[in-house]
Protein backbone atom coordinates (compact mmCIF):
# COMPACT_ATOMS: atom_id res chain seq x y z
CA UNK A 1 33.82 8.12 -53.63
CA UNK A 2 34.84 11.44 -51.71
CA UNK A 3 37.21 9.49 -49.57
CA UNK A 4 38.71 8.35 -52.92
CA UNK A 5 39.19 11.40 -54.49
CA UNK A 6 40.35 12.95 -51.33
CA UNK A 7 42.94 10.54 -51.64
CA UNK A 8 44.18 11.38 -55.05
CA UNK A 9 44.00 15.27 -54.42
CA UNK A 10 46.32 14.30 -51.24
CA UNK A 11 48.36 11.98 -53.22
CA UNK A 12 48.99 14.33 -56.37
CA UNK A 13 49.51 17.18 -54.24
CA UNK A 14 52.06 15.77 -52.40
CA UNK A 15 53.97 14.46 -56.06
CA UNK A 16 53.56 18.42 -56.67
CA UNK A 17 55.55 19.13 -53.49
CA UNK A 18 58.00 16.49 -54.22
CA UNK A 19 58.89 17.66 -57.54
CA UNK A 20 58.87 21.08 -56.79
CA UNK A 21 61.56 20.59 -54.54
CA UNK A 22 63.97 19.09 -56.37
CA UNK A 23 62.89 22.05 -59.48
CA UNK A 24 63.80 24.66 -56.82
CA UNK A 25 67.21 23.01 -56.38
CA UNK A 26 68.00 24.42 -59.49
CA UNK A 27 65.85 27.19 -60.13
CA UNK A 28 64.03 29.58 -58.11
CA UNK A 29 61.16 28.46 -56.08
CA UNK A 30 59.49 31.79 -57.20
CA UNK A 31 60.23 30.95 -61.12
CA UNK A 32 59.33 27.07 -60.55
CA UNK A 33 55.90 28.74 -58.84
CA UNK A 34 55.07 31.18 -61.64
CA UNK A 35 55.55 28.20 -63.99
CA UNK A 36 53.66 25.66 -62.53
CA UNK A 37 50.57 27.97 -61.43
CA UNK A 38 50.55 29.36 -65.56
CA UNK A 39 50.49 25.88 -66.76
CA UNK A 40 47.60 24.82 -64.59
CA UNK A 41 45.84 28.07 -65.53
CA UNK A 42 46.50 26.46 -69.32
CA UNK A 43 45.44 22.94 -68.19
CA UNK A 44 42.50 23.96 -66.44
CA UNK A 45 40.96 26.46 -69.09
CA UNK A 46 41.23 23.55 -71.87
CA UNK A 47 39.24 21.16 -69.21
CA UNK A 48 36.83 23.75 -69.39
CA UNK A 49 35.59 23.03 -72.43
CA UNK A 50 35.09 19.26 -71.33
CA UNK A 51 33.56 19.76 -68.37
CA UNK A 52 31.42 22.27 -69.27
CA UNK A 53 29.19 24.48 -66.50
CA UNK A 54 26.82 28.01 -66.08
CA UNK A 55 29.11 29.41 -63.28
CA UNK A 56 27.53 32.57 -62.07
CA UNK A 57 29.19 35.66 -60.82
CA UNK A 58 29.46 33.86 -57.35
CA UNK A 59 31.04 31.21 -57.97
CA UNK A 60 33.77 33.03 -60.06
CA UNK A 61 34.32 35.12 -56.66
CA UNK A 62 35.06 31.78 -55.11
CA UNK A 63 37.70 30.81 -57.41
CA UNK A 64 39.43 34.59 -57.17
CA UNK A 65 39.51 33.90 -53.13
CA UNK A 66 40.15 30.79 -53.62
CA UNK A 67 43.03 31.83 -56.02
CA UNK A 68 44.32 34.60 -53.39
CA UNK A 69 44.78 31.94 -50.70
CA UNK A 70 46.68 29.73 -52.89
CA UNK A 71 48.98 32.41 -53.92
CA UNK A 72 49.22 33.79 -50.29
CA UNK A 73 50.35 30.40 -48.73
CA UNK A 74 52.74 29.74 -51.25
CA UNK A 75 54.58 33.41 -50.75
CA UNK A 76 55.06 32.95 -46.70
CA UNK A 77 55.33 29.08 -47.20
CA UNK A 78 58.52 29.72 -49.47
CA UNK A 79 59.44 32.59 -47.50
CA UNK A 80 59.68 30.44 -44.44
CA UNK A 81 61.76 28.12 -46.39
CA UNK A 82 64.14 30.25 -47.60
CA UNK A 83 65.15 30.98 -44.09
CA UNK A 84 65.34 27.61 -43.24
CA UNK A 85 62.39 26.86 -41.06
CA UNK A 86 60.71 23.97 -42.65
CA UNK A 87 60.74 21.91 -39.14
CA UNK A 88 57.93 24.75 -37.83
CA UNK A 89 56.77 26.27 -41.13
CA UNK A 90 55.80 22.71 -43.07
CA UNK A 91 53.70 21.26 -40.34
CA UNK A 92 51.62 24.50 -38.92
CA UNK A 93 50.97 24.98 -42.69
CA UNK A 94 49.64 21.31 -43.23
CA UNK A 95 47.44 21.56 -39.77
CA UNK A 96 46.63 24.99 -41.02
CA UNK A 97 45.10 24.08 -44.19
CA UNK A 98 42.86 21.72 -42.56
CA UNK A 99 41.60 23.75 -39.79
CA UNK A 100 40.29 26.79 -41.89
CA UNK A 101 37.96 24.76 -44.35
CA UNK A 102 36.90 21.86 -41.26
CA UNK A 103 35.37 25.14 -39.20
CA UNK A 104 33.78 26.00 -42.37
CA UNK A 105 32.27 23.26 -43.42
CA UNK A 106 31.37 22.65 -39.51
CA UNK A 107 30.00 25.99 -39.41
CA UNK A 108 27.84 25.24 -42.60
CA UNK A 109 26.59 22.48 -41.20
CA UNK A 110 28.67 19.66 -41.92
CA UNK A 111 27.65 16.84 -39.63
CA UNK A 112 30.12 13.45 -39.57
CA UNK A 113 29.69 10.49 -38.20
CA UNK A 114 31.27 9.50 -34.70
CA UNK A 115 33.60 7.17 -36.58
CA UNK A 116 34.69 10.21 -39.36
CA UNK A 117 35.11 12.42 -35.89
CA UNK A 118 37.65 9.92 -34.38
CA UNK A 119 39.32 10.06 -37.99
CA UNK A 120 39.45 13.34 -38.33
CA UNK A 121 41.27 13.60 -34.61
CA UNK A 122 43.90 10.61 -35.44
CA UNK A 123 44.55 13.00 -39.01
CA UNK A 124 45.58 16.37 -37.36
CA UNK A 125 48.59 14.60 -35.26
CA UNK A 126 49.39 12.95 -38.24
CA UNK A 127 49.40 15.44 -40.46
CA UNK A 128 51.79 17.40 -38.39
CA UNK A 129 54.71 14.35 -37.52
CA UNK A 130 54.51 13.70 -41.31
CA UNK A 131 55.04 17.17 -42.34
CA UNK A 132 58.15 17.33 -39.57
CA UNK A 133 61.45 16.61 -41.02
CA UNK A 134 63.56 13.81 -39.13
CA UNK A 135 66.09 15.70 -37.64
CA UNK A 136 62.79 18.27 -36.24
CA UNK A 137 60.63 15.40 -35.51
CA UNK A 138 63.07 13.37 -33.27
CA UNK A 139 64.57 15.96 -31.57
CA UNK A 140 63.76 18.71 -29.02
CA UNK A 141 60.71 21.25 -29.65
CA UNK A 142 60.30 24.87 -29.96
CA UNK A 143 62.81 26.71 -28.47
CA UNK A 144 65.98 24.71 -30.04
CA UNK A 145 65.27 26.38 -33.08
CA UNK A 146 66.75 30.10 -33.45
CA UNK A 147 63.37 31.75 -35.26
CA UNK A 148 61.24 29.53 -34.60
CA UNK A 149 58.55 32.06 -33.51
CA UNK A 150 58.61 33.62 -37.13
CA UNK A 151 58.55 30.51 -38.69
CA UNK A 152 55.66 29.88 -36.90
CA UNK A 153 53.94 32.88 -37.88
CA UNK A 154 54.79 32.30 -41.53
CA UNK A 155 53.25 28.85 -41.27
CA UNK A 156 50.05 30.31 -39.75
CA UNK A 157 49.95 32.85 -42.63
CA UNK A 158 50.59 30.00 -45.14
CA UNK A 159 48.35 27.47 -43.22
CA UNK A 160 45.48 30.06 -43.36
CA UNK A 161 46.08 31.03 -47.18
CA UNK A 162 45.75 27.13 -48.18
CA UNK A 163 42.70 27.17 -46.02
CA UNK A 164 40.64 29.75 -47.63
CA UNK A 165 41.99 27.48 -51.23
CA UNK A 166 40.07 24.24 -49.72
CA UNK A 167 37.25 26.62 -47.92
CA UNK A 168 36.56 28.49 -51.48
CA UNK A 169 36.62 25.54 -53.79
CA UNK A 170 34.33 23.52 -51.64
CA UNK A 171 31.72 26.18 -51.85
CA UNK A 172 31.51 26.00 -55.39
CA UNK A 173 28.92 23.09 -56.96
CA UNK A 174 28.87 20.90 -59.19
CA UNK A 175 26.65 23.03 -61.53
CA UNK A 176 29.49 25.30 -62.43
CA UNK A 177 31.93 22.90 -63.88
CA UNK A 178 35.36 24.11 -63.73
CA UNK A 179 35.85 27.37 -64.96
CA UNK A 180 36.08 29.06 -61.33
CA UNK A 181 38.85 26.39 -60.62
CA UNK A 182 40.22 27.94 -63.65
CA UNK A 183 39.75 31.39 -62.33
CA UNK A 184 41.55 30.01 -59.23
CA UNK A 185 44.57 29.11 -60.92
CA UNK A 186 44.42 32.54 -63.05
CA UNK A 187 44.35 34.22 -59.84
CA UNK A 188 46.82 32.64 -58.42
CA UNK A 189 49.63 33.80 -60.88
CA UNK A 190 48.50 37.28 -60.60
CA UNK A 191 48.85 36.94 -56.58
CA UNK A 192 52.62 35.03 -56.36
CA UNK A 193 54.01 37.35 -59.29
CA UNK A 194 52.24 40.46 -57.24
CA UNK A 195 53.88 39.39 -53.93
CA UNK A 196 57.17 38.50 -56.06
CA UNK A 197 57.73 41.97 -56.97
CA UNK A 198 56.57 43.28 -53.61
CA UNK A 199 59.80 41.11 -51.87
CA UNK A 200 61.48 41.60 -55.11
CA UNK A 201 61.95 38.38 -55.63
CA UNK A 202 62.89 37.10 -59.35
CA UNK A 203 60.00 35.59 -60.28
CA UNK A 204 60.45 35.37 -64.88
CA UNK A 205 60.89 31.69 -65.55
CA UNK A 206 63.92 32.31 -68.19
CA UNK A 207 66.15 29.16 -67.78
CA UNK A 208 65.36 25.78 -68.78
CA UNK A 209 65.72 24.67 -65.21
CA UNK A 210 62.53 26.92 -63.68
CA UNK A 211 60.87 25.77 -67.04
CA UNK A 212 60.74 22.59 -65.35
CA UNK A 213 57.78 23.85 -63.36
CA UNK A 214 55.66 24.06 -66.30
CA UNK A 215 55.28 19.75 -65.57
CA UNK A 216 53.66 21.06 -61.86
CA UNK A 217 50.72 22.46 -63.75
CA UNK A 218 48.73 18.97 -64.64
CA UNK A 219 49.31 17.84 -61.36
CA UNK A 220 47.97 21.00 -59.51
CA UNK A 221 45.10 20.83 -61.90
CA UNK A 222 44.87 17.29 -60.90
CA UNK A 223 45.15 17.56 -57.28
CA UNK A 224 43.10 20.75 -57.08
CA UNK A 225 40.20 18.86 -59.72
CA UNK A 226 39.84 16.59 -57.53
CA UNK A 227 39.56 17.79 -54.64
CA UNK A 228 36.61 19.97 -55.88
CA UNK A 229 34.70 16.41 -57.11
CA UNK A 230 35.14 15.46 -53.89
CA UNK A 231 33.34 17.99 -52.31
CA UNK A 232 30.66 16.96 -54.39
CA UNK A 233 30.28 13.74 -53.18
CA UNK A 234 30.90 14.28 -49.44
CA UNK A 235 31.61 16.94 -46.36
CA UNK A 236 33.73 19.72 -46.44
CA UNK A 237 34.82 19.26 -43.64
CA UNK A 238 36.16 15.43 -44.22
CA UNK A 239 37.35 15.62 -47.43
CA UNK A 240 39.23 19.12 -46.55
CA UNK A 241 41.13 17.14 -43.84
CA UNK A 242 41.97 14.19 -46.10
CA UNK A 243 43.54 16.32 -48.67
CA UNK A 244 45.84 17.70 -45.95
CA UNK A 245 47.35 14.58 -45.74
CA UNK A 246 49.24 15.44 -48.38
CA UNK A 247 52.81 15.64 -46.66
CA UNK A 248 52.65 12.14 -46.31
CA UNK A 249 53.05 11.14 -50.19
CA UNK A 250 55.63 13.75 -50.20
CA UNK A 251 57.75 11.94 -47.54
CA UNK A 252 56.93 8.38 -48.78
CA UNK A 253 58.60 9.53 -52.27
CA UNK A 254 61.12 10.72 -50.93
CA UNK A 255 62.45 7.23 -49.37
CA UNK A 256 61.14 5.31 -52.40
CA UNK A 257 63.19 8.04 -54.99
CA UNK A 258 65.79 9.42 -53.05
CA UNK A 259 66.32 6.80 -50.14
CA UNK A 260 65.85 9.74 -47.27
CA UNK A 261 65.33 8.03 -43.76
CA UNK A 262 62.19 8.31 -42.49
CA UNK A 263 62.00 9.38 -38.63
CA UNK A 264 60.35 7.62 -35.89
CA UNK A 265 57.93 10.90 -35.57
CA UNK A 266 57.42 10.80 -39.12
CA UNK A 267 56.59 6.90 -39.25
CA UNK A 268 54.09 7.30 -36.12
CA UNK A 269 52.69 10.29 -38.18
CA UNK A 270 52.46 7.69 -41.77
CA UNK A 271 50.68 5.16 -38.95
CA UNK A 272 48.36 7.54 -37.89
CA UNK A 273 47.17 8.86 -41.66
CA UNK A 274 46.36 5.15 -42.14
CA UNK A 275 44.58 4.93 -38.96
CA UNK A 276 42.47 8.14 -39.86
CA UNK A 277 41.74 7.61 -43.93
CA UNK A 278 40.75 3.84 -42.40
CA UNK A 279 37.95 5.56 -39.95
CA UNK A 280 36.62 8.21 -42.29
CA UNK A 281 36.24 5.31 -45.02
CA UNK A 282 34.20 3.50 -41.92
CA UNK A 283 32.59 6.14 -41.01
């Protein structure tokens, strides 16, 4: 069951990031952001009242944090976009959203099998090949790239704020339903539009293009939904890594939808997710 709805946070996340990209061709990624994060804020609080909970204070705390990392990514993820660095910023991001919440759930205890261990290995190189564009992927590393070293940092900095995301939702329990995933989502508006204004970015959705984003929000509420269940029914430090697989459905749509080539690194990387959800499943 956790594998499973590892699957489908990693698989709806990665529909997010695919639609969000083709919004942003149109619209700022800062509007299509402030849209999408207010309509899962609106999805979210009316699930509420379905799945109903008795959060304490805690737990409420875990979905503000939780809410501050998601915001935080997605400020140096775009930023590291916007100057063209997805080759280095998109897969130290990916890698870095595992790494945070596997050395907390590690550090909590978290105890895998040897089979989930050799899956969670095989998932880390795959992650980052998938997450590589083909043009990055196929060609030289590292120092072809003029700014590579800042995109780097910004995809440490993005990495680490999607981290503390997977690391705070998968400390909250079952018991407390989902109103601090709604807090999360709250938060997170509060945190891009704060950031926004700090870069002085435009951030007011006012054209029907960054409207778009407003679709985003049941699919971050879906990804982000279940990826808490899952950490219900299994280890932080599995699921966590799972869910990073998300670049993959992102690049999969794009050569079903748009017909984009995939790269030889990026088809080793598809290979290897296989490989790894295969193990964990095993394991």
């Amino acid at each position: 069951m956790a594998v499973t709805l590892a699957l489908i946070s990693a698989l709806t996340y990665g529909v997010s990031d695919f639609l969000g990209g083709i919004f942003s061709k149109r619209a700022s990624a800062w509007q299509i952001s402030v849209a999408g994060q207010t309509s899962a804020a609106v999805v979210t609080w009316v699930a509420t009242l379905v799945v109903t909970g008795d959060p304490t204070g805690r737990h409420l705390l875990l979905g503000a944090v939780a809410g501050l990392g998601s915001g935080f990514g997605i400020v140096f993820l775009y930023r590291g976009l916007a100057h063209g660095r997805m080759g280095v910023v998109a897969p130290v991001s990916a890698v870095g959203s595992a790494l945070v919440p596997l050395a907390v759930g590690l550090a909590q205890g978290d105890r895998p099998s040897v089979l989930a261990v050799v899956g969670v290995v095989c998932a880390f190189p795959a992650i980052w090949l998938v997450a590589r564009p083909p043009a990055a992927a196929d060609g030289p590393l590292g120092d072809a790239d003029r700014g590579a070293s800042s995109g780097f940092a910004d995809g440490v900095l993005a990495g680490l704020g999607f981290g503390v995301l997977f690391a705070a939702l998968g400390q909250v329990p079952d018991s407390a339903g989902f109103v601090p995933l709604a807090a999360a989502n709250t938060t997170a508006i509060v945190a891009v539009v704060a950031m926004a204004v700090l870069l002085r970015e435009a951030w007011v959705p006012r054209t029907r293009a960054a409207a778009r984003g407003l679709f985003l929000g049941p699919l971050s509420f879906v990804a982000s939904g279940t990826f808490l269940l899952a950490t219900h029914h299994g280890l932080l430090s599995i699921v966590s890594v799972i869910a990073a697989l998300y670049p993959a459905s992102t690049v999969l749509l794009a050569w079903l939808v748009l017909h984009e080539r995939i790269g030889r690194g990026q088809a080793l990387g598809l290979a290897a997710a296989a490989v790894a959800v295969s193990l964990v499943a095993l394991g």
